[in-house]
ModelCIF file with pLDDT and N, C-alpha, C, O atoms, coordinates in Angstrom:
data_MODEL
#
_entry.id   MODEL 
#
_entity.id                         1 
_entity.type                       polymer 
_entity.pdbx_number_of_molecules   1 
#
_entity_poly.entity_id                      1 
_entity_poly.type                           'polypeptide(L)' 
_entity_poly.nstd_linkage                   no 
_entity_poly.nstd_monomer                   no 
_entity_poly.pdbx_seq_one_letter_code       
;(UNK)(UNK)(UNK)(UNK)(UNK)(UNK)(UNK)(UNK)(UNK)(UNK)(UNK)(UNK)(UNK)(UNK)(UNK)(UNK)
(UNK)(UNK)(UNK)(UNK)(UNK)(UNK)(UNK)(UNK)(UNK)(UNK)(UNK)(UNK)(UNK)(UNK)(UNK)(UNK)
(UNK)(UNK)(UNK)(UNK)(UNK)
;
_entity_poly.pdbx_seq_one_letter_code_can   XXXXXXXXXXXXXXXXXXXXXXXXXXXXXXXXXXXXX 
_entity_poly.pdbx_strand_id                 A 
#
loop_
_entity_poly_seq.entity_id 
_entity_poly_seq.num 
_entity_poly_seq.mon_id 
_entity_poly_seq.hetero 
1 1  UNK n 
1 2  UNK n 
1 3  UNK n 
1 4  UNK n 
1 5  UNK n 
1 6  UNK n 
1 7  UNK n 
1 8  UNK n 
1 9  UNK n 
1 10 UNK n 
1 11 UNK n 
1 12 UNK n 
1 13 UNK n 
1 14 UNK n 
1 15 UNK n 
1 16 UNK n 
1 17 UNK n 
1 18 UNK n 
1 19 UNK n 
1 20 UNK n 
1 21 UNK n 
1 22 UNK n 
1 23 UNK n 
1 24 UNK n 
1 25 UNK n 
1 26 UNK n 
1 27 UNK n 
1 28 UNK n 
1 29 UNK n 
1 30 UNK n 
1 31 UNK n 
1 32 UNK n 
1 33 UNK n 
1 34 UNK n 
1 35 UNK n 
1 36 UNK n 
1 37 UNK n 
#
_struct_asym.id          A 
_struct_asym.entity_id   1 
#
loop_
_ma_qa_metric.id 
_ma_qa_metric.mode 
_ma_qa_metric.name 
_ma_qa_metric.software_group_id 
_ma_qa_metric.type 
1 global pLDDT . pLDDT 
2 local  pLDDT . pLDDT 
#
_ma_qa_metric_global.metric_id      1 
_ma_qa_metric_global.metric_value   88.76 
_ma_qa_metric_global.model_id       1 
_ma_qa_metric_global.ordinal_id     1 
#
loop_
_ma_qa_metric_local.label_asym_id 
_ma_qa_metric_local.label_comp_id 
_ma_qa_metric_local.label_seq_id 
_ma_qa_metric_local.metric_id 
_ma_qa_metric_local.metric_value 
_ma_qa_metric_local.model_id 
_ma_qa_metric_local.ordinal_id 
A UNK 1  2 85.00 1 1  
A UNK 2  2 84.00 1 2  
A UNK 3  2 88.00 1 3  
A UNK 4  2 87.00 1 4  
A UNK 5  2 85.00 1 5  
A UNK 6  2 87.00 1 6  
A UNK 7  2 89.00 1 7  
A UNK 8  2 88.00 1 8  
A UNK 9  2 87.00 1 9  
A UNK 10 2 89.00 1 10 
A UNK 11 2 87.00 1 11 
A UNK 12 2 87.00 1 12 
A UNK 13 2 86.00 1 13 
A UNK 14 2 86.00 1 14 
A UNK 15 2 86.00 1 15 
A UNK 16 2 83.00 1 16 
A UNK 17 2 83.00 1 17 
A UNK 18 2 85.00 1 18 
A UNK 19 2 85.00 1 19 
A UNK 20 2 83.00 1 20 
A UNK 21 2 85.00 1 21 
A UNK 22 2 87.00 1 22 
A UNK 23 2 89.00 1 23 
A UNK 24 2 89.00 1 24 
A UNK 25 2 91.00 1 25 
A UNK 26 2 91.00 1 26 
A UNK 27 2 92.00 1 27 
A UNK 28 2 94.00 1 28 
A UNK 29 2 93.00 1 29 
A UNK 30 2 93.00 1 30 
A UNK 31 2 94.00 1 31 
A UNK 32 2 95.00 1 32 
A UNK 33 2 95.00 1 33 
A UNK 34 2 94.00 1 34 
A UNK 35 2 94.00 1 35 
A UNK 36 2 94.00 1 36 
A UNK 37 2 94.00 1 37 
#
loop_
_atom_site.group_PDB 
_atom_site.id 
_atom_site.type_symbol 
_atom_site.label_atom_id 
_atom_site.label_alt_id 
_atom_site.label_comp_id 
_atom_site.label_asym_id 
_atom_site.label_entity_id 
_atom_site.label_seq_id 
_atom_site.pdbx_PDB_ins_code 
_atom_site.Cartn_x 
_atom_site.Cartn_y 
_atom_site.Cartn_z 
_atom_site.occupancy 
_atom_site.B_iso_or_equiv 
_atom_site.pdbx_formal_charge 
_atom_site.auth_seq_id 
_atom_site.auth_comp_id 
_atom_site.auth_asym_id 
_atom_site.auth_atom_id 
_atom_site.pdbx_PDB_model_num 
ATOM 1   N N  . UNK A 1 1  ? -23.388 -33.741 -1.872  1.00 85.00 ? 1  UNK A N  1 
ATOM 2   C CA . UNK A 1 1  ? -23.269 -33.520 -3.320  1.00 85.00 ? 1  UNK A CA 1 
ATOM 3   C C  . UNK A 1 1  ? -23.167 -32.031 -3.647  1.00 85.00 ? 1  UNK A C  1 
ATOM 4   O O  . UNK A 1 1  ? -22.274 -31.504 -4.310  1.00 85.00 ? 1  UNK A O  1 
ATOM 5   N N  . UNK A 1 2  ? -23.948 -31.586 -3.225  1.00 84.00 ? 2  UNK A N  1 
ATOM 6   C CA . UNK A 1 2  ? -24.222 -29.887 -3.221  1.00 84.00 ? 2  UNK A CA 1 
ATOM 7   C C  . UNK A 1 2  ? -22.621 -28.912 -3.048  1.00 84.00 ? 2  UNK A C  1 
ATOM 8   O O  . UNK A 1 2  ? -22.143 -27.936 -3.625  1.00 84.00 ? 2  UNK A O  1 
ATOM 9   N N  . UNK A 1 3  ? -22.134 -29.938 -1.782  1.00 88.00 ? 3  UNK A N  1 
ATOM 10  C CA . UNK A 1 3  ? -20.652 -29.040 -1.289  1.00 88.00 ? 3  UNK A CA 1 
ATOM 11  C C  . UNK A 1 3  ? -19.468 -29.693 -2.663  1.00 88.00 ? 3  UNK A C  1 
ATOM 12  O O  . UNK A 1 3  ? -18.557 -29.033 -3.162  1.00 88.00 ? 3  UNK A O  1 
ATOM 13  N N  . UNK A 1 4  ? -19.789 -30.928 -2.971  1.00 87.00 ? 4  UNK A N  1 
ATOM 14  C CA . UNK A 1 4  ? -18.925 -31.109 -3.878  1.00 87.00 ? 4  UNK A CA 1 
ATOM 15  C C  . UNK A 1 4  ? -18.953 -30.510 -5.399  1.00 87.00 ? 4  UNK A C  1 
ATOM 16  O O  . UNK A 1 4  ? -18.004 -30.309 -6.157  1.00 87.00 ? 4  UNK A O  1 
ATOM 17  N N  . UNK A 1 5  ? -20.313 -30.297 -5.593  1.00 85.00 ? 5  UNK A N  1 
ATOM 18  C CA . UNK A 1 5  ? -20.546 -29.645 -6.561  1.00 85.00 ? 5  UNK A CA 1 
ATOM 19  C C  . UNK A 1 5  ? -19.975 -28.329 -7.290  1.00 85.00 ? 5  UNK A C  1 
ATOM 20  O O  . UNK A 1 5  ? -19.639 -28.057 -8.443  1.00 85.00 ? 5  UNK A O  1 
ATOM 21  N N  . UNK A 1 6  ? -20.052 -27.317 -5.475  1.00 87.00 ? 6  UNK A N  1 
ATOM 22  C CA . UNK A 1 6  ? -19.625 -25.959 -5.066  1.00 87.00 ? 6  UNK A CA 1 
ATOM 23  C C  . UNK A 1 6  ? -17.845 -25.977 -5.623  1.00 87.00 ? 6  UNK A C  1 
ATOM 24  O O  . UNK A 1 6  ? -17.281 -25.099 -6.276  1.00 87.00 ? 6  UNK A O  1 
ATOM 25  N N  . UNK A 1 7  ? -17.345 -27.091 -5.182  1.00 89.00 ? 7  UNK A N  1 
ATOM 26  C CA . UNK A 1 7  ? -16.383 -27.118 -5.116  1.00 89.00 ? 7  UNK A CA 1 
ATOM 27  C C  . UNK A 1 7  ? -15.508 -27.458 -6.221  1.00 89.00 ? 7  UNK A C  1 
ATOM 28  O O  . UNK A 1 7  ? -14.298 -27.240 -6.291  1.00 89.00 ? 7  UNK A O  1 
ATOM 29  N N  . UNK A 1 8  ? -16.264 -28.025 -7.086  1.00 88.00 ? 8  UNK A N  1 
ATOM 30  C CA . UNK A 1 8  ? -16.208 -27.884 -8.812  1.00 88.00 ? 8  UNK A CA 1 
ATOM 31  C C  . UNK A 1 8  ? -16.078 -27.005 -9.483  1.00 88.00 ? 8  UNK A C  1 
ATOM 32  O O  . UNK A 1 8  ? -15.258 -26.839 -10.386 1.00 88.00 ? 8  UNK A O  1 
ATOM 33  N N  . UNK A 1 9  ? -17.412 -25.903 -8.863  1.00 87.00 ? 9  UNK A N  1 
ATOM 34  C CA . UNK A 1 9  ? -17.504 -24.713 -9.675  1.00 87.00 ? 9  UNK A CA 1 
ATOM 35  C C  . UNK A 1 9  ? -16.256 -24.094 -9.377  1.00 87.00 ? 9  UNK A C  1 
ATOM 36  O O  . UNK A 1 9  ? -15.376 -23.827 -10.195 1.00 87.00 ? 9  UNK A O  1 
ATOM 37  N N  . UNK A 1 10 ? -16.237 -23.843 -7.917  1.00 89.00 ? 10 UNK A N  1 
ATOM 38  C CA . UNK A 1 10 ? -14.903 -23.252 -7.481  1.00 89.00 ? 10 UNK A CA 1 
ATOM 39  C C  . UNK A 1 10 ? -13.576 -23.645 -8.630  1.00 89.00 ? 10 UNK A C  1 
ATOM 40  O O  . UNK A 1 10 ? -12.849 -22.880 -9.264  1.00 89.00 ? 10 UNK A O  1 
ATOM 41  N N  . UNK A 1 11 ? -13.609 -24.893 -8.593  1.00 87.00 ? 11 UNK A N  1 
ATOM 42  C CA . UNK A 1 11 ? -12.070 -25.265 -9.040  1.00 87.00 ? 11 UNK A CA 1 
ATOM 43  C C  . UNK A 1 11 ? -12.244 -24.587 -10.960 1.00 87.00 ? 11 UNK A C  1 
ATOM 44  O O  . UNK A 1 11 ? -11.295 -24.012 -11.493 1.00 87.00 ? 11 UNK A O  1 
ATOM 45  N N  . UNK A 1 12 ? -13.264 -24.766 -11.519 1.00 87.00 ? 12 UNK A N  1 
ATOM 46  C CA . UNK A 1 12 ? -13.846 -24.565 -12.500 1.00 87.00 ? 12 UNK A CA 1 
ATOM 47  C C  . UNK A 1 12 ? -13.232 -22.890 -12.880 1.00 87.00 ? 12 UNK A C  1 
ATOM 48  O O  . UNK A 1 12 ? -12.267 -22.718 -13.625 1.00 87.00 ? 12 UNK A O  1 
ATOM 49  N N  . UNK A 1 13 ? -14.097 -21.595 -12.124 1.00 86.00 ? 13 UNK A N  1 
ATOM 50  C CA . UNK A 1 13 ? -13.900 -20.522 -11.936 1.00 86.00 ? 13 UNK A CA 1 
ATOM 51  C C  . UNK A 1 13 ? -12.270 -20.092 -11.469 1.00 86.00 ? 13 UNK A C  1 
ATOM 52  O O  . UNK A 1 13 ? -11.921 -18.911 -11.488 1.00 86.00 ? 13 UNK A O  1 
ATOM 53  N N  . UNK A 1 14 ? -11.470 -21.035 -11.115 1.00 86.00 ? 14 UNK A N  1 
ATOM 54  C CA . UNK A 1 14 ? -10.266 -20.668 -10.327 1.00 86.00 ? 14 UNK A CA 1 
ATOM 55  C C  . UNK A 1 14 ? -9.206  -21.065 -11.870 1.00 86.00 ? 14 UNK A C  1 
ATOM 56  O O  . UNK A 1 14 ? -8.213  -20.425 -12.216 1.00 86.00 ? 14 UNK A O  1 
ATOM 57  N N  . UNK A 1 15 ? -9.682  -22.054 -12.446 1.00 86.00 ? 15 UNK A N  1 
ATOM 58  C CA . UNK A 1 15 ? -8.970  -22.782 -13.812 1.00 86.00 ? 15 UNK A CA 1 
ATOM 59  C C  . UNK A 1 15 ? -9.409  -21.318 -14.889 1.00 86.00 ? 15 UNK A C  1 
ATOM 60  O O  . UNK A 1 15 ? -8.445  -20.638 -15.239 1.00 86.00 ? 15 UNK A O  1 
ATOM 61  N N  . UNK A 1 16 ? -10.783 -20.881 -15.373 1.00 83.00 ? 16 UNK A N  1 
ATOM 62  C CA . UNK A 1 16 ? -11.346 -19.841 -16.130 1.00 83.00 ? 16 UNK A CA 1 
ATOM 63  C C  . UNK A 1 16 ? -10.071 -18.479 -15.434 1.00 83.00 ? 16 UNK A C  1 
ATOM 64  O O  . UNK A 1 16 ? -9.126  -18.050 -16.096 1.00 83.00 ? 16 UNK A O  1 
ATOM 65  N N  . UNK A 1 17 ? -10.262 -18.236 -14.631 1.00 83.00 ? 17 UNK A N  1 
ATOM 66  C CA . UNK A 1 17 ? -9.580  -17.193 -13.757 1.00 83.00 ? 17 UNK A CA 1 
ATOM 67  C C  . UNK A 1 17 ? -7.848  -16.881 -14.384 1.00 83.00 ? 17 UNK A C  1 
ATOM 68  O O  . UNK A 1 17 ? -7.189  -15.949 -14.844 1.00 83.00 ? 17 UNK A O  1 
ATOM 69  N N  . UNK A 1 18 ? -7.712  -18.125 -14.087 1.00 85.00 ? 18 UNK A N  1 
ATOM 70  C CA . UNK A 1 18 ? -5.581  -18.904 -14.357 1.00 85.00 ? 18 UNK A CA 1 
ATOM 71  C C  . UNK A 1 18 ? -5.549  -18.179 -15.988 1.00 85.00 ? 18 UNK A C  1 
ATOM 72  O O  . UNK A 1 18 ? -4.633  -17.455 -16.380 1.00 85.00 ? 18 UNK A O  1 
ATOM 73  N N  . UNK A 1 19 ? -6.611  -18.512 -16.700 1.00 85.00 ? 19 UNK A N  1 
ATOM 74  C CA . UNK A 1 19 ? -6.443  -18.969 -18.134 1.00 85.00 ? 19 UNK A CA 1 
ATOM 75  C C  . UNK A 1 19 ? -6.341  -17.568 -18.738 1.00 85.00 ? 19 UNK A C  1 
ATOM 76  O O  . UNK A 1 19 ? -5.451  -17.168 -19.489 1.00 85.00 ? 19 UNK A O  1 
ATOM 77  N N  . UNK A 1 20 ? -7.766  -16.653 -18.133 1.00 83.00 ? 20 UNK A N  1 
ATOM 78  C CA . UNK A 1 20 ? -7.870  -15.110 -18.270 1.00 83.00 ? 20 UNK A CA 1 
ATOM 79  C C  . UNK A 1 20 ? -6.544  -14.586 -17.984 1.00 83.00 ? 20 UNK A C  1 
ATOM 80  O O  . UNK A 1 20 ? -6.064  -14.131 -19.022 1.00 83.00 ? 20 UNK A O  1 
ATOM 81  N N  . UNK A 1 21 ? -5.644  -14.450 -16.842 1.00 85.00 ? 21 UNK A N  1 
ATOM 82  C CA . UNK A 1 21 ? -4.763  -13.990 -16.408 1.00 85.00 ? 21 UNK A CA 1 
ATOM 83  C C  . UNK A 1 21 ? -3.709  -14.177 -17.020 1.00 85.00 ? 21 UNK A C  1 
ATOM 84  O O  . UNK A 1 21 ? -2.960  -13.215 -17.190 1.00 85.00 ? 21 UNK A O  1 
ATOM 85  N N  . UNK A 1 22 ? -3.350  -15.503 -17.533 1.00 87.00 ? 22 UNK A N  1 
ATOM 86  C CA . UNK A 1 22 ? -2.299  -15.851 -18.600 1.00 87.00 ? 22 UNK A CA 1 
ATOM 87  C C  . UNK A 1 22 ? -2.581  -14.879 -19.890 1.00 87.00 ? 22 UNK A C  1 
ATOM 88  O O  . UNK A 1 22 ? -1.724  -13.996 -19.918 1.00 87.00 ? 22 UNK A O  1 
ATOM 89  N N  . UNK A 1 23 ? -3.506  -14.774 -20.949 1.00 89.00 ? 23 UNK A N  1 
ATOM 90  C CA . UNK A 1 23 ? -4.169  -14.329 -21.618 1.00 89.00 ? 23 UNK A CA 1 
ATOM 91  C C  . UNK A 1 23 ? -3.639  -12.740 -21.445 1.00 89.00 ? 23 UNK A C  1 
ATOM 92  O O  . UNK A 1 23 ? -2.617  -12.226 -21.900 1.00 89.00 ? 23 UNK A O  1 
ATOM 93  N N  . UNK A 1 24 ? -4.603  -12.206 -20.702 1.00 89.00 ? 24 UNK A N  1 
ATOM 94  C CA . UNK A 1 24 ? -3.885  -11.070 -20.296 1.00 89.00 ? 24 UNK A CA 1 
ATOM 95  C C  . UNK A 1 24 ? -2.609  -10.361 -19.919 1.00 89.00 ? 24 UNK A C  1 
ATOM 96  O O  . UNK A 1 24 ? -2.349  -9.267  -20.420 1.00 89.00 ? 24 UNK A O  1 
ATOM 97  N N  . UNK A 1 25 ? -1.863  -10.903 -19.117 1.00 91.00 ? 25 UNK A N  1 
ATOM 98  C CA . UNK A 1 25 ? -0.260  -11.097 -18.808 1.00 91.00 ? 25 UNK A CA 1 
ATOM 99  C C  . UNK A 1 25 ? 0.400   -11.089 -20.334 1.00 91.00 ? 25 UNK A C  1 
ATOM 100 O O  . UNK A 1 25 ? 1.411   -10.413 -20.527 1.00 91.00 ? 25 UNK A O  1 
ATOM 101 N N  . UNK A 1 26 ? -0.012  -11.617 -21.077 1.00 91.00 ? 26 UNK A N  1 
ATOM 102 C CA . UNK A 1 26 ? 0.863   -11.970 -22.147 1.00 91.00 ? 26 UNK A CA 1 
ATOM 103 C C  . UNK A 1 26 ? 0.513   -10.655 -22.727 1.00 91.00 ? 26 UNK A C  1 
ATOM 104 O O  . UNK A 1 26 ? 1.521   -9.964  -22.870 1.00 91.00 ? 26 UNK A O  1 
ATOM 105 N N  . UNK A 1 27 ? -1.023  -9.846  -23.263 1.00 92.00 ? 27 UNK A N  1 
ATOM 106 C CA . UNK A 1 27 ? -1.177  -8.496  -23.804 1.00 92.00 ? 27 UNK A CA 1 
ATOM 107 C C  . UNK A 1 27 ? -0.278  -7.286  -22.643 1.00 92.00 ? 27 UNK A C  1 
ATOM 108 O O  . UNK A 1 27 ? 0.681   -6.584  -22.963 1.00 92.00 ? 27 UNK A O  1 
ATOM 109 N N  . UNK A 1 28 ? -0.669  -7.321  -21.847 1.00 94.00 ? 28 UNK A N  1 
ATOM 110 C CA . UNK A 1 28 ? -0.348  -6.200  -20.556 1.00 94.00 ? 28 UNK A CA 1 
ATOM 111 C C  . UNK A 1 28 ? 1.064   -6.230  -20.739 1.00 94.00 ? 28 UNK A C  1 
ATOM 112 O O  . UNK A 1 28 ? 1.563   -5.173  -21.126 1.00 94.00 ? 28 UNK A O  1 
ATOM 113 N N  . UNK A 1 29 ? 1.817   -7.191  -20.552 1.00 93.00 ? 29 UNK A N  1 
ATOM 114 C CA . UNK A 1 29 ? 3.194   -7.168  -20.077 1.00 93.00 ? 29 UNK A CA 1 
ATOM 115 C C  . UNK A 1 29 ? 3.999   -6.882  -21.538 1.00 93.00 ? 29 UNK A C  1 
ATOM 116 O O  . UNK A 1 29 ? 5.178   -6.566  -21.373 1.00 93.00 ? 29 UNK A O  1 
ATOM 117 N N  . UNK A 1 30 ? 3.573   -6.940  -22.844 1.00 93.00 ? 30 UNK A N  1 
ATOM 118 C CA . UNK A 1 30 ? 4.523   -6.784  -23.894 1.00 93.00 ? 30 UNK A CA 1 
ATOM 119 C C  . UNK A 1 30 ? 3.960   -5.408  -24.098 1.00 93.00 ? 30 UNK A C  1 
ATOM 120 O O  . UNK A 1 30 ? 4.656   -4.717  -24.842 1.00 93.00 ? 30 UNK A O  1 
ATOM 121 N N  . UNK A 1 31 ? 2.951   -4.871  -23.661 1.00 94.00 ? 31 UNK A N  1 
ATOM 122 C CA . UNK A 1 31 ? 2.854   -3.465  -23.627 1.00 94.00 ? 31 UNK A CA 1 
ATOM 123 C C  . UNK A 1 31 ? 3.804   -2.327  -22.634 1.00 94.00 ? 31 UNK A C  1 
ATOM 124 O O  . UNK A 1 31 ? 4.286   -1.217  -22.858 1.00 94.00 ? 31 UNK A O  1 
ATOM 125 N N  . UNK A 1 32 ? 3.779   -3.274  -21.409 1.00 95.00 ? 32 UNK A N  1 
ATOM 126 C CA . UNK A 1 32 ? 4.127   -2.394  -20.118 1.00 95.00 ? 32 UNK A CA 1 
ATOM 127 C C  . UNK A 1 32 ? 5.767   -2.479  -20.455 1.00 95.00 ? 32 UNK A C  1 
ATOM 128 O O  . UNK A 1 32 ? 6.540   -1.719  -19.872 1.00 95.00 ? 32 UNK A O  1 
ATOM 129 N N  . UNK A 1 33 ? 6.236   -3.443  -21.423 1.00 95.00 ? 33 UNK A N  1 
ATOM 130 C CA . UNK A 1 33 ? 7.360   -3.536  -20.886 1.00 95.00 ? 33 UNK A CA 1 
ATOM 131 C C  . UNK A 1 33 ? 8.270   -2.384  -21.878 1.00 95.00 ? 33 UNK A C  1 
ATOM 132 O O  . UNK A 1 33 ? 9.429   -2.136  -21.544 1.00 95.00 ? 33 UNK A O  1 
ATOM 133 N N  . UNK A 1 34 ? 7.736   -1.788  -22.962 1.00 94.00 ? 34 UNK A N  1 
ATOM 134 C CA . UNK A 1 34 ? 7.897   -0.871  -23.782 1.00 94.00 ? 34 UNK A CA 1 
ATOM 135 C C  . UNK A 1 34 ? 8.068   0.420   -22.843 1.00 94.00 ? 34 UNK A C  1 
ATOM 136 O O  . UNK A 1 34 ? 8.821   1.305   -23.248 1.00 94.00 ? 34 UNK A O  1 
ATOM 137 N N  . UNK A 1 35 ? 7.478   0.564   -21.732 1.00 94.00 ? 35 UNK A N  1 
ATOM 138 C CA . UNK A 1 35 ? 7.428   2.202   -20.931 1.00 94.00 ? 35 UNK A CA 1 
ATOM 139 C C  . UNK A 1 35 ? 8.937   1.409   -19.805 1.00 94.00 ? 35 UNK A C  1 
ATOM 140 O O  . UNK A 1 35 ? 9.895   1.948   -19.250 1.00 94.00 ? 35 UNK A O  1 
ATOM 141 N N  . UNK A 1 36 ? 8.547   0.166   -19.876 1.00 94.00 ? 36 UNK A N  1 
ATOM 142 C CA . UNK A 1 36 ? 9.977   -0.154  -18.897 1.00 94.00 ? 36 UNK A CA 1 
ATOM 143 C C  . UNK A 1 36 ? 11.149  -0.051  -19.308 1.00 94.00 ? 36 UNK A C  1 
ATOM 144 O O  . UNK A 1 36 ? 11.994  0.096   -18.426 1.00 94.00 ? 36 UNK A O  1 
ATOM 145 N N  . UNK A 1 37 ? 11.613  -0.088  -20.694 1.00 94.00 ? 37 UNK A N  1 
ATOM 146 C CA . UNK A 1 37 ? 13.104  -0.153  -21.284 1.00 94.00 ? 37 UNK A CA 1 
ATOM 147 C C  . UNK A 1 37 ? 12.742  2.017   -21.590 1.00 94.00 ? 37 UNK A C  1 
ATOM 148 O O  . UNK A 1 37 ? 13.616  2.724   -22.091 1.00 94.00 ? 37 UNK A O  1 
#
């Protein structure tokens, strides 16, 4: 139970992770792309 549990959190933290990065990507990249053109 314990390893499946782990492995929840994991998938849990890896989904939180995806969501941050999207999130971000979307601020970062309409900034960065202003010094790119």
């Amino acid at each position: 139970t314990i390893r499946e549990i782990n492995k929840i959190s994991q998938a849990m933290n890896s989904q939180v992770e995806k969501l941050m990065e999207e999130i971000a990507l979307f601020v970062v990249k309409q900034r960065i792309d202003v010094l790119r053109d």
